[in-house]
Protein backbone atom coordinates (compact mmCIF):
# COMPACT_ATOMS: atom_id res chain seq x y z
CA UNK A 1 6.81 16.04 -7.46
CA UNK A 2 5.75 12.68 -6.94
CA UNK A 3 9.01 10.43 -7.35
CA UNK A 4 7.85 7.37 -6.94
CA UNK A 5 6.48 6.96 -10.33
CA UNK A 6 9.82 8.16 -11.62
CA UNK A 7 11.40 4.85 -11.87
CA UNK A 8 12.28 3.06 -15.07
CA UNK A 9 11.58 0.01 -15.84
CA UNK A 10 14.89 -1.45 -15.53
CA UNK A 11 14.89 0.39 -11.90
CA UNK A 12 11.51 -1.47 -10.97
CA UNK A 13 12.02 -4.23 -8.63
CA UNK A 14 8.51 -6.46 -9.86
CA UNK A 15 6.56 -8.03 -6.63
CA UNK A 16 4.12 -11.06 -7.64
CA UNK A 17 0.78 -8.79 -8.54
CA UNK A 18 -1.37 -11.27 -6.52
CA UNK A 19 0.32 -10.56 -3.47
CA UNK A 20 0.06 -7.73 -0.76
CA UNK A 21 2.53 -7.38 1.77
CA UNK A 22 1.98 -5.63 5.36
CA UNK A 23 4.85 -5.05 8.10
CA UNK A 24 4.08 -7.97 10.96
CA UNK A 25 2.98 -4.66 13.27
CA UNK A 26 -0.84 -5.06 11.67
CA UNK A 27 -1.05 -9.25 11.50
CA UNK A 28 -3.78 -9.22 14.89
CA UNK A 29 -5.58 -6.60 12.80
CA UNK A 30 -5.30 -8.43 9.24
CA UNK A 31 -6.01 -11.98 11.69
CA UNK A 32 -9.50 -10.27 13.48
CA UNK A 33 -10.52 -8.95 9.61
CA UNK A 34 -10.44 -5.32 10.59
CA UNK A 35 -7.85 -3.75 7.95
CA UNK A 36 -9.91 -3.10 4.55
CA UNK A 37 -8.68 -0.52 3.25
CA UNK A 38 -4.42 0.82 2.14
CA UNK A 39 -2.67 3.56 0.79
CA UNK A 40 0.68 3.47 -1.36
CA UNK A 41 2.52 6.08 -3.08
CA UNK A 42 1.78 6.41 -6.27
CA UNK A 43 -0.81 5.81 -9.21
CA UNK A 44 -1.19 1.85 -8.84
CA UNK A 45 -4.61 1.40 -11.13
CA UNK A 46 -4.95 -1.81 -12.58
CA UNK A 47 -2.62 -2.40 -14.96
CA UNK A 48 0.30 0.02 -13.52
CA UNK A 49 3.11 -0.73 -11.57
CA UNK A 50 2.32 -2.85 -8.35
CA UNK A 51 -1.27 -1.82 -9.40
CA UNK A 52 -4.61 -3.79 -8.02
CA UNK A 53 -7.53 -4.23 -10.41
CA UNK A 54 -11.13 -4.48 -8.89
CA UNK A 55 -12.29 -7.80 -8.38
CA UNK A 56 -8.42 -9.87 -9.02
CA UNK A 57 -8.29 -12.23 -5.93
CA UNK A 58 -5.25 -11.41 -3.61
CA UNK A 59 -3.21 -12.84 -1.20
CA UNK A 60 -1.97 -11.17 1.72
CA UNK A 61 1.36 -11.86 3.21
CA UNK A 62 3.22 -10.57 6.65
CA UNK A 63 6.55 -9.36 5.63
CA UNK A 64 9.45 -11.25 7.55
CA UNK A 65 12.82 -9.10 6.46
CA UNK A 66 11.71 -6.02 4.51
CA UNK A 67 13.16 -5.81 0.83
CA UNK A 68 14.61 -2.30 -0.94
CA UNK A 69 13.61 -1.67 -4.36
CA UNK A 70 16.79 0.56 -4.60
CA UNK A 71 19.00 -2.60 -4.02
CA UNK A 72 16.03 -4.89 -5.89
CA UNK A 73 16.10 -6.88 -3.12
CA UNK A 74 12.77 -8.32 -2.53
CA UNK A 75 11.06 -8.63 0.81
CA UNK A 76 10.65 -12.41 2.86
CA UNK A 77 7.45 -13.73 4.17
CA UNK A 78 6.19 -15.42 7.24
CA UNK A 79 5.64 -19.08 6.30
CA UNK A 80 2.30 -19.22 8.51
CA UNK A 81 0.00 -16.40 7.51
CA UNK A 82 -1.67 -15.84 4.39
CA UNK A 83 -5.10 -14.43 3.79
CA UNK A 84 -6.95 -13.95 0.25
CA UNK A 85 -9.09 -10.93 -0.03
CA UNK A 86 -11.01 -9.68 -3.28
CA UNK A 87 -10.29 -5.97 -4.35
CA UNK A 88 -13.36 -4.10 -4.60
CA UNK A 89 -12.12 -0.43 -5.26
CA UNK A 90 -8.53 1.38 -6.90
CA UNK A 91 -8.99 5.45 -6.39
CA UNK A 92 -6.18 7.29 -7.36
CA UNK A 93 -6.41 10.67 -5.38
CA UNK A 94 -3.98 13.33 -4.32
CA UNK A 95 -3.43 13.92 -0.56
CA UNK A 96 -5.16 17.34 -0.50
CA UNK A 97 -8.52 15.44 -1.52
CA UNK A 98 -8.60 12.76 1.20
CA UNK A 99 -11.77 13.08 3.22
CA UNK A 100 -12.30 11.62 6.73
CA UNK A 101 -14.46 8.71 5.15
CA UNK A 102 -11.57 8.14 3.18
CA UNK A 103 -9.88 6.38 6.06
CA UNK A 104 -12.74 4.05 7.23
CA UNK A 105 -10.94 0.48 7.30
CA UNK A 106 -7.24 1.48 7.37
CA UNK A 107 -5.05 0.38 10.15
CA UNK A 108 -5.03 2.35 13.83
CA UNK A 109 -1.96 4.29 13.00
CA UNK A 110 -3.41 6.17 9.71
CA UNK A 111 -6.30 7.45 10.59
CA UNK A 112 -6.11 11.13 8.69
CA UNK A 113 -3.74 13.18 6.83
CA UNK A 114 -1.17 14.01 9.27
CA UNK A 115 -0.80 10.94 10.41
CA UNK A 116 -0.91 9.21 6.51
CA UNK A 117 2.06 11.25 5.65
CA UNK A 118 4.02 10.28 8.41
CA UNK A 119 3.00 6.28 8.03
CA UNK A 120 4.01 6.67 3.30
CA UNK A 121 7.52 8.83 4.98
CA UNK A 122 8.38 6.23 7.35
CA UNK A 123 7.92 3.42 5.22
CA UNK A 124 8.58 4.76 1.63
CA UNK A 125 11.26 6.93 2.79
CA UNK A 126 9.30 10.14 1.81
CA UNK A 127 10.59 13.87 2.93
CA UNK A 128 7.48 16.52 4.18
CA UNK A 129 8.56 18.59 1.04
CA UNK A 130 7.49 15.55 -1.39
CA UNK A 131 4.28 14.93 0.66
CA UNK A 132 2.40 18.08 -0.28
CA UNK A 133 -1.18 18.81 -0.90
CA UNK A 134 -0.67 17.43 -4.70
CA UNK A 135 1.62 13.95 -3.65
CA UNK A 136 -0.12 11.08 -5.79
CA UNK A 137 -1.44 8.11 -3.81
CA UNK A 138 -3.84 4.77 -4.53
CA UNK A 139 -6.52 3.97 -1.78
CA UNK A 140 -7.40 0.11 -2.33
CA UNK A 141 -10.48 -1.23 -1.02
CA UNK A 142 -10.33 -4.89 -0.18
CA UNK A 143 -12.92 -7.45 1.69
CA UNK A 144 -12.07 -10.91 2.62
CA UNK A 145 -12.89 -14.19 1.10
């Protein structure tokens, strides 16, 4: 069951849709240009919840003090690092259907499956029973400007 599209509306703690946020950990990778491609939980097509659309215009952001949607509490920013990037591809897959090239241009600490599920249950608070071969996720493709 993939319960991270089970939120209502009135549950959904809305992030500015030209915005995507990364933990300070990856700002010398997002500085030297080498992170191009994410994963989050969830479908996030454009038009969906904290969805990308191909070609919208982007800005990236380090994340200072990290927010909980469960308290709606959105996260801070660094003041001194922004980039823009374009988004060139939203794929919706399913964990079970991630391929090797499927990870070309994510960070050094998700570099296959294994280590994917670990990286969405650290940071999205995910259990190994929710993260099974079916477990919904968006892979966004991004260059920069």
């Amino acid at each position: 069951m993939n319960t991270v599209t089970e939120i209502t509306d009135k549950e959904k703690l809305f992030l500015n849709p030209n915005e995507m946020a990364f933990r300070k950990i990856y700002k010398s990778l997002l500085e030297k240009k080498e992170v191009t491609t994410i994963f989050r939980p969830g479908r996030r097509l454009c038009g969906d919840y904290r969805g990308y659309c191909s070609d919208q215009e982007v800005t990236i952001k380090i994340i200072d003090k990290t927010g909980a949607d469960w308290a709606m509490l959105p996260p801070k920013f660094v003041e001194d690092f922004s980039k823009k990037v374009i988004i060139k591809e939203v794929l919706v897959k399913t964990l079970g259907e991630l391929t090797d090239e499927d990870f070309i241009g994510t960070t050094e600490d998700v570099r296959d499956i294994t280590s994917l599920k670990y990286h969405l249950g650290v940071i999205y608070n995910l259990s190994d029973d929710e993260l099974t071969d079916d477990f919904i996720i968006t892979k966004t493709i991004f260059e920069y400007k």
